[in-house]
Structure formats: C-alpha cells, structure tokens
N, C-alpha and C. Protein backbone atom coordinates (compact mmCIF):
# COMPACT_ATOMS: atom_id res chain seq x y z
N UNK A 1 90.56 83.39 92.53
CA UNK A 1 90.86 84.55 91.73
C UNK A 1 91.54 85.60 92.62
N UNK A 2 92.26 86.21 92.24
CA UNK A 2 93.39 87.29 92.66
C UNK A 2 93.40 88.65 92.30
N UNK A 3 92.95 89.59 93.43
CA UNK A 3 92.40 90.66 92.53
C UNK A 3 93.69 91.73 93.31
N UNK A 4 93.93 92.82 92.40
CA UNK A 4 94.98 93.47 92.68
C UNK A 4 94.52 94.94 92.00
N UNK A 5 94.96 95.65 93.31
CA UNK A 5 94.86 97.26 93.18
C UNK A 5 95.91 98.10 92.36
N UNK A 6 95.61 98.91 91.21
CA UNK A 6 97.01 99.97 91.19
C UNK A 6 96.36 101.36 91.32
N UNK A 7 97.18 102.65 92.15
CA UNK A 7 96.79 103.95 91.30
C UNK A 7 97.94 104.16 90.55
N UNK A 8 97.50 105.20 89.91
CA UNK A 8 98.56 105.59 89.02
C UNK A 8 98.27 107.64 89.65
N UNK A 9 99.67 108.20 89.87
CA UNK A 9 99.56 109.37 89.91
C UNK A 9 99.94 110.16 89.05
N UNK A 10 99.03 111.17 89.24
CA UNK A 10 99.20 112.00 87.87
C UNK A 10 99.42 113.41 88.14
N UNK A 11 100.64 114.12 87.52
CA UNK A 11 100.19 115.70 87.72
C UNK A 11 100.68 116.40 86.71
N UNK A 12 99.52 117.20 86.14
CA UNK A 12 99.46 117.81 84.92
C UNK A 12 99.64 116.63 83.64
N UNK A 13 100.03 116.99 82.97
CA UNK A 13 100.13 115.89 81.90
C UNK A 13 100.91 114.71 82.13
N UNK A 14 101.90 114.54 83.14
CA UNK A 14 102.68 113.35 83.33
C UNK A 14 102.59 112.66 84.54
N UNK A 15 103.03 111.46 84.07
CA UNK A 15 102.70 109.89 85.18
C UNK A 15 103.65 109.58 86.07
N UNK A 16 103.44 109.65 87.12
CA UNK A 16 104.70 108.90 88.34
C UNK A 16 104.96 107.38 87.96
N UNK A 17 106.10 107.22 87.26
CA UNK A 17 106.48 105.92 87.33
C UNK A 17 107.43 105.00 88.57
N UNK A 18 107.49 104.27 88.66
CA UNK A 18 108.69 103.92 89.57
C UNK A 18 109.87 102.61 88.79
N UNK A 19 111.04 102.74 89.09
CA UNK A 19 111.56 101.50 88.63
C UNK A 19 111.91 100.25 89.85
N UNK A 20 111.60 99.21 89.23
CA UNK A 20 111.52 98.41 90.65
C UNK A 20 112.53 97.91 90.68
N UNK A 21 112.75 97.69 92.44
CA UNK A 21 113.94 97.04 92.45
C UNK A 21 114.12 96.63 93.86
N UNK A 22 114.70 96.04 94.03
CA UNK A 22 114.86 94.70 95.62
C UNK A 22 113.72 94.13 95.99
N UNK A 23 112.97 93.83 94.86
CA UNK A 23 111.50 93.68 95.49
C UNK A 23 111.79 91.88 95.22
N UNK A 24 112.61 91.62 94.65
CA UNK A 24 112.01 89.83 94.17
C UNK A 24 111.47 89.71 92.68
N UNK A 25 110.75 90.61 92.37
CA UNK A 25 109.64 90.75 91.76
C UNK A 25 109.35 91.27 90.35
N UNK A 26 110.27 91.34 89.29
CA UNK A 26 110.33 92.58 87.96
C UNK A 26 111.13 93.19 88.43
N UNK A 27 112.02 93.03 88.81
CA UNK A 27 113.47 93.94 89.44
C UNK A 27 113.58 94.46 88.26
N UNK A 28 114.11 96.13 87.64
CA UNK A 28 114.47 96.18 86.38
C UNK A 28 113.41 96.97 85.44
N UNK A 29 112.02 96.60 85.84
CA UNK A 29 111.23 96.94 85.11
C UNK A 29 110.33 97.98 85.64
N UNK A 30 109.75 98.99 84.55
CA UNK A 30 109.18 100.50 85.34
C UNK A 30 107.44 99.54 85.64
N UNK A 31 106.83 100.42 86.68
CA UNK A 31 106.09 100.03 87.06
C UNK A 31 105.15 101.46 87.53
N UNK A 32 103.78 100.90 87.51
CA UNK A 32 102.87 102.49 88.20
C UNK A 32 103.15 102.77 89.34
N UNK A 33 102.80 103.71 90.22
CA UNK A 33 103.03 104.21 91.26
C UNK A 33 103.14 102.98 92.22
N UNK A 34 102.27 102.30 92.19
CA UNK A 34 101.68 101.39 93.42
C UNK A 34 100.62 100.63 93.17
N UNK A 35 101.11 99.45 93.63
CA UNK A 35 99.78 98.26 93.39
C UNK A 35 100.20 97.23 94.25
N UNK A 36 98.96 96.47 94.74
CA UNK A 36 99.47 95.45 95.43
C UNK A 36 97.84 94.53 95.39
N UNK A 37 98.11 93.09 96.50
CA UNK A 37 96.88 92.70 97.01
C UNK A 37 95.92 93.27 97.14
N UNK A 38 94.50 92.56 96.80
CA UNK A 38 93.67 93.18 97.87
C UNK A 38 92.86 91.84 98.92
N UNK A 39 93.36 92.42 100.18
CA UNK A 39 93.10 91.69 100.91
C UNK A 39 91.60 90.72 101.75
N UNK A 40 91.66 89.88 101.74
CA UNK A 40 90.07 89.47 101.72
C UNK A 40 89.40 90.62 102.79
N UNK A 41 88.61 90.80 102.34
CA UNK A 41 87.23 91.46 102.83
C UNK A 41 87.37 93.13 102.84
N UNK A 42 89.15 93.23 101.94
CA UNK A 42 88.83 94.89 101.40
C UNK A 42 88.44 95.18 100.27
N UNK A 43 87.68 96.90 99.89
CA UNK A 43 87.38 97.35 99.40
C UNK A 43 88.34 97.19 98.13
N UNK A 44 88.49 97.34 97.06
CA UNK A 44 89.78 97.68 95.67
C UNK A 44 90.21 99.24 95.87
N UNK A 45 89.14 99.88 96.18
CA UNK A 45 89.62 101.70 96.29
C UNK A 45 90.42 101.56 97.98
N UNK A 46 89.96 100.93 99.10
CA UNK A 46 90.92 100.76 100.68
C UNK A 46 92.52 100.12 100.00
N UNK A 47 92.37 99.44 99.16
CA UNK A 47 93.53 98.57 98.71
C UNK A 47 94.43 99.30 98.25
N UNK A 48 93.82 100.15 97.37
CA UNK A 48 94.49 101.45 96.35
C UNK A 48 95.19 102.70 97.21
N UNK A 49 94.75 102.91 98.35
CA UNK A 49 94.90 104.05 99.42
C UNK A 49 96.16 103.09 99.97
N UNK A 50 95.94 101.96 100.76
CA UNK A 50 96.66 101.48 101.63
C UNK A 50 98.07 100.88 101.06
N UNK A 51 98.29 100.25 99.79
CA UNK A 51 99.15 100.23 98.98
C UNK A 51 99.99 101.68 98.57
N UNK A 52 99.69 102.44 98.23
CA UNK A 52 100.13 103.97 98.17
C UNK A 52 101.11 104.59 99.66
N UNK A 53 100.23 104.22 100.59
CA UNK A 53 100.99 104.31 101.94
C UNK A 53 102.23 103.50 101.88
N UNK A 54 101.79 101.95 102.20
CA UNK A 54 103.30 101.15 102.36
C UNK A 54 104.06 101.61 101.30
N UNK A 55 103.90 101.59 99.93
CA UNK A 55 105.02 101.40 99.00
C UNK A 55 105.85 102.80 98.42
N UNK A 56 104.85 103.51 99.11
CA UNK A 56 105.54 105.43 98.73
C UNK A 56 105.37 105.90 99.12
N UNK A 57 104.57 105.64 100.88
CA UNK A 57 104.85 106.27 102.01
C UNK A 57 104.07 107.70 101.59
N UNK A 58 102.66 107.68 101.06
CA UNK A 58 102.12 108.71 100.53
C UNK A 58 100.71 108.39 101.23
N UNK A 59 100.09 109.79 101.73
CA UNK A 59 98.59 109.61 102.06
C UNK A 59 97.46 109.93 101.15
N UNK A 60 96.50 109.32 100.48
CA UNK A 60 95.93 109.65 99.70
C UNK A 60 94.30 109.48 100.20
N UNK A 61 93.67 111.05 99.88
CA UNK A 61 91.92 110.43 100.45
C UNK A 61 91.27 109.52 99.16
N UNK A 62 90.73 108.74 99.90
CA UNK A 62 90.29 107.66 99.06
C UNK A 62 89.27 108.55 98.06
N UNK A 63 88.28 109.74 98.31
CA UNK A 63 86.84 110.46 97.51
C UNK A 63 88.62 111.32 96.41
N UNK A 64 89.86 111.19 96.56
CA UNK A 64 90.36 111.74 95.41
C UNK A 64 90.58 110.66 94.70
N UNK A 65 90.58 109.25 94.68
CA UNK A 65 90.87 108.21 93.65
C UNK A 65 89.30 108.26 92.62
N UNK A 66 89.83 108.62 91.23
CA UNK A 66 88.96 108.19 90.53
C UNK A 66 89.13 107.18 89.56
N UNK A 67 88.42 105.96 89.66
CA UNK A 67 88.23 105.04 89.05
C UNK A 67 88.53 104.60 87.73
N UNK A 68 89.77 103.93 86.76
CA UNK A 68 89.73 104.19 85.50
C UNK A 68 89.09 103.22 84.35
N UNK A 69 89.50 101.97 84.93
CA UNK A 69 89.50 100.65 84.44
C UNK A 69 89.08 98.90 85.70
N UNK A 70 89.03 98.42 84.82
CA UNK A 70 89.34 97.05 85.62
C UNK A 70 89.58 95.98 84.55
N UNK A 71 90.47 95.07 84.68
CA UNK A 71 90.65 94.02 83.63
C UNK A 71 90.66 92.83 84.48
N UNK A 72 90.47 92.08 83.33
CA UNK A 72 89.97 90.25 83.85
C UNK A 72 91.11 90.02 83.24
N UNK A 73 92.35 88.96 83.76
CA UNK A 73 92.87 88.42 82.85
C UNK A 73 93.42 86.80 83.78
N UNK A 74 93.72 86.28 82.27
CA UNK A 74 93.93 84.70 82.72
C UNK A 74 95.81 84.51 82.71
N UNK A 75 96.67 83.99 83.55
CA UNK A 75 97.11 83.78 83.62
C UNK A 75 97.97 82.38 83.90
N UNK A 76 99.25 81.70 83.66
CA UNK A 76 99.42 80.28 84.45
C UNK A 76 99.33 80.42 85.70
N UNK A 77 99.64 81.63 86.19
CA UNK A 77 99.42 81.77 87.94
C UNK A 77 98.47 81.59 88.12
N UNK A 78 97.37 81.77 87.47
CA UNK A 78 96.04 81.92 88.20
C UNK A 78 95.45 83.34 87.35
N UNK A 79 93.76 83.35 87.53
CA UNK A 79 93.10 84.34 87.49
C UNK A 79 92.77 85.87 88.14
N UNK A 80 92.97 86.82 87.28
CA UNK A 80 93.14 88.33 87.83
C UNK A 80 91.89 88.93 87.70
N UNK A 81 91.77 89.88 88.68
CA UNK A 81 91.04 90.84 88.37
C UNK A 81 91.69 92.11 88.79
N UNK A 82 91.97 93.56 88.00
CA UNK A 82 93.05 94.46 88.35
C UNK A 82 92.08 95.43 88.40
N UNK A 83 92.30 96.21 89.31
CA UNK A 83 91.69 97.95 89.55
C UNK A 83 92.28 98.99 89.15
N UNK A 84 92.40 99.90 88.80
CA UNK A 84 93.27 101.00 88.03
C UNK A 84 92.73 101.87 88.40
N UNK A 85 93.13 102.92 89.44
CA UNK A 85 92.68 104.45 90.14
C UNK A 85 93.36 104.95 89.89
N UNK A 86 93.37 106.44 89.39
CA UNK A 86 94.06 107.75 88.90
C UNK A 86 93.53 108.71 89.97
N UNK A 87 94.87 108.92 90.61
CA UNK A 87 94.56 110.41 91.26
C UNK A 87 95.79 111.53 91.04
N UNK A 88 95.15 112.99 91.02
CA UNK A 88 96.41 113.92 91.37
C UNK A 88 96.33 114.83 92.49
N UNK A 89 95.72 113.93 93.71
CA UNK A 89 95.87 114.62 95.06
C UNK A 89 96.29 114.04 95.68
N UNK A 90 97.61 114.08 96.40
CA UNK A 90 98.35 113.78 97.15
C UNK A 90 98.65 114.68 98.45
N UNK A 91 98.11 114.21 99.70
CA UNK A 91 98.67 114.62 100.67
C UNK A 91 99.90 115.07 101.42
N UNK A 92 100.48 113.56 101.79
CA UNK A 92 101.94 113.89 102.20
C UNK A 92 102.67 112.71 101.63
N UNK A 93 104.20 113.43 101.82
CA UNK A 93 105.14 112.46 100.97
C UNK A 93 106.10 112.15 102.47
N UNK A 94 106.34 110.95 102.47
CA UNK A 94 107.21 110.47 102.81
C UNK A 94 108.67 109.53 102.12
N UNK A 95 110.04 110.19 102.18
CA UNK A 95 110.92 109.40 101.74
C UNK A 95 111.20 107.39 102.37
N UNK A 96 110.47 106.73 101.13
CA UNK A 96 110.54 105.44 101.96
C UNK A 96 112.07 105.11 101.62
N UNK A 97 112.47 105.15 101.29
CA UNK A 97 113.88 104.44 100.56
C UNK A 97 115.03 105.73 99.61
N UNK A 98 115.86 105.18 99.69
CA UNK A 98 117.21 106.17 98.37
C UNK A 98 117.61 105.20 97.61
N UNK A 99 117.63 105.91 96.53
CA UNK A 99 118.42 105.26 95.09
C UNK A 99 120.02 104.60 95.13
C-alpha cells in the first residue's frame, strides 16, 4: 500500500493551486499545493512539511498543519492511502522555478 501526503494552502478564503508541468506526471492538470511519497518510516504530517519544501521551496511548522481528511482508495496501480493537511502559515517562500 502507498500512502501519499498533500497540504493544501490556504489564505483567507482561497486555495493555492498549482498547474503541473515537466513533471512526467498530469502535465496540464491543476493540482494542490504539494503532495508526494511518504517515505518508509515517516510520519504523513514530516511528509506534508518535507514535500512543501522540495516542491515550493516553502517552510512550513509542522504544529501549523491541521489535519483534514484521509482516503483509502483502490486503484490498478495499487492501493492508497492519502493525507490531506490544510495550513495558512507559511514561513518562507522560495522561487523554485519560472513560468
């Protein structure tokens, strides 16, 4: 089973989306802030922080992720389990990439 982290950021009423692209991966398609693996023997909330870093170059304290959801789902790939953290504290921003 394959369990995978997202947060989603939030400020004030609206959602940081991203559109993906050079990834391989849903090129094309909008996506939450950040999600990725979680790696054997991490936490889903370490996964949620550390994903946020690589993919948007953003620092986030883990006591600001609050918890929203989790879903089971079955797939031909294989079996999921997904984490869903909402935060609207964000530390620092780093530019990873340009449009």
């Amino acid at each position: 089973m394959k369990t995978i982290s997202y947060v989603i950021l939030q400020h004030r009423d609206e959602v940081l989306l991203q559109l993906r692209q050079g990834t391989g991966y849903m090129d094309g398609y909008w996506s939450t802030a950040a999600a990725g693996h979680v790696e054997p023997g991490e936490a889903a909330q370490a996964a949620a922080v550390r994903e946020a870093g690589e993919e948007l170059g953003i620092h986030i304290d883990p006591a600001q992720l609050q918890p929203l959801c989790t879903v089971h789902r079955n797939q031909q790939a294989g079996s999921y389990v997904d984490f869903f953290f909402r935060t609207s504290h964000i530390e620092t921003v780093v530019l990873m990439s340009r449009l």
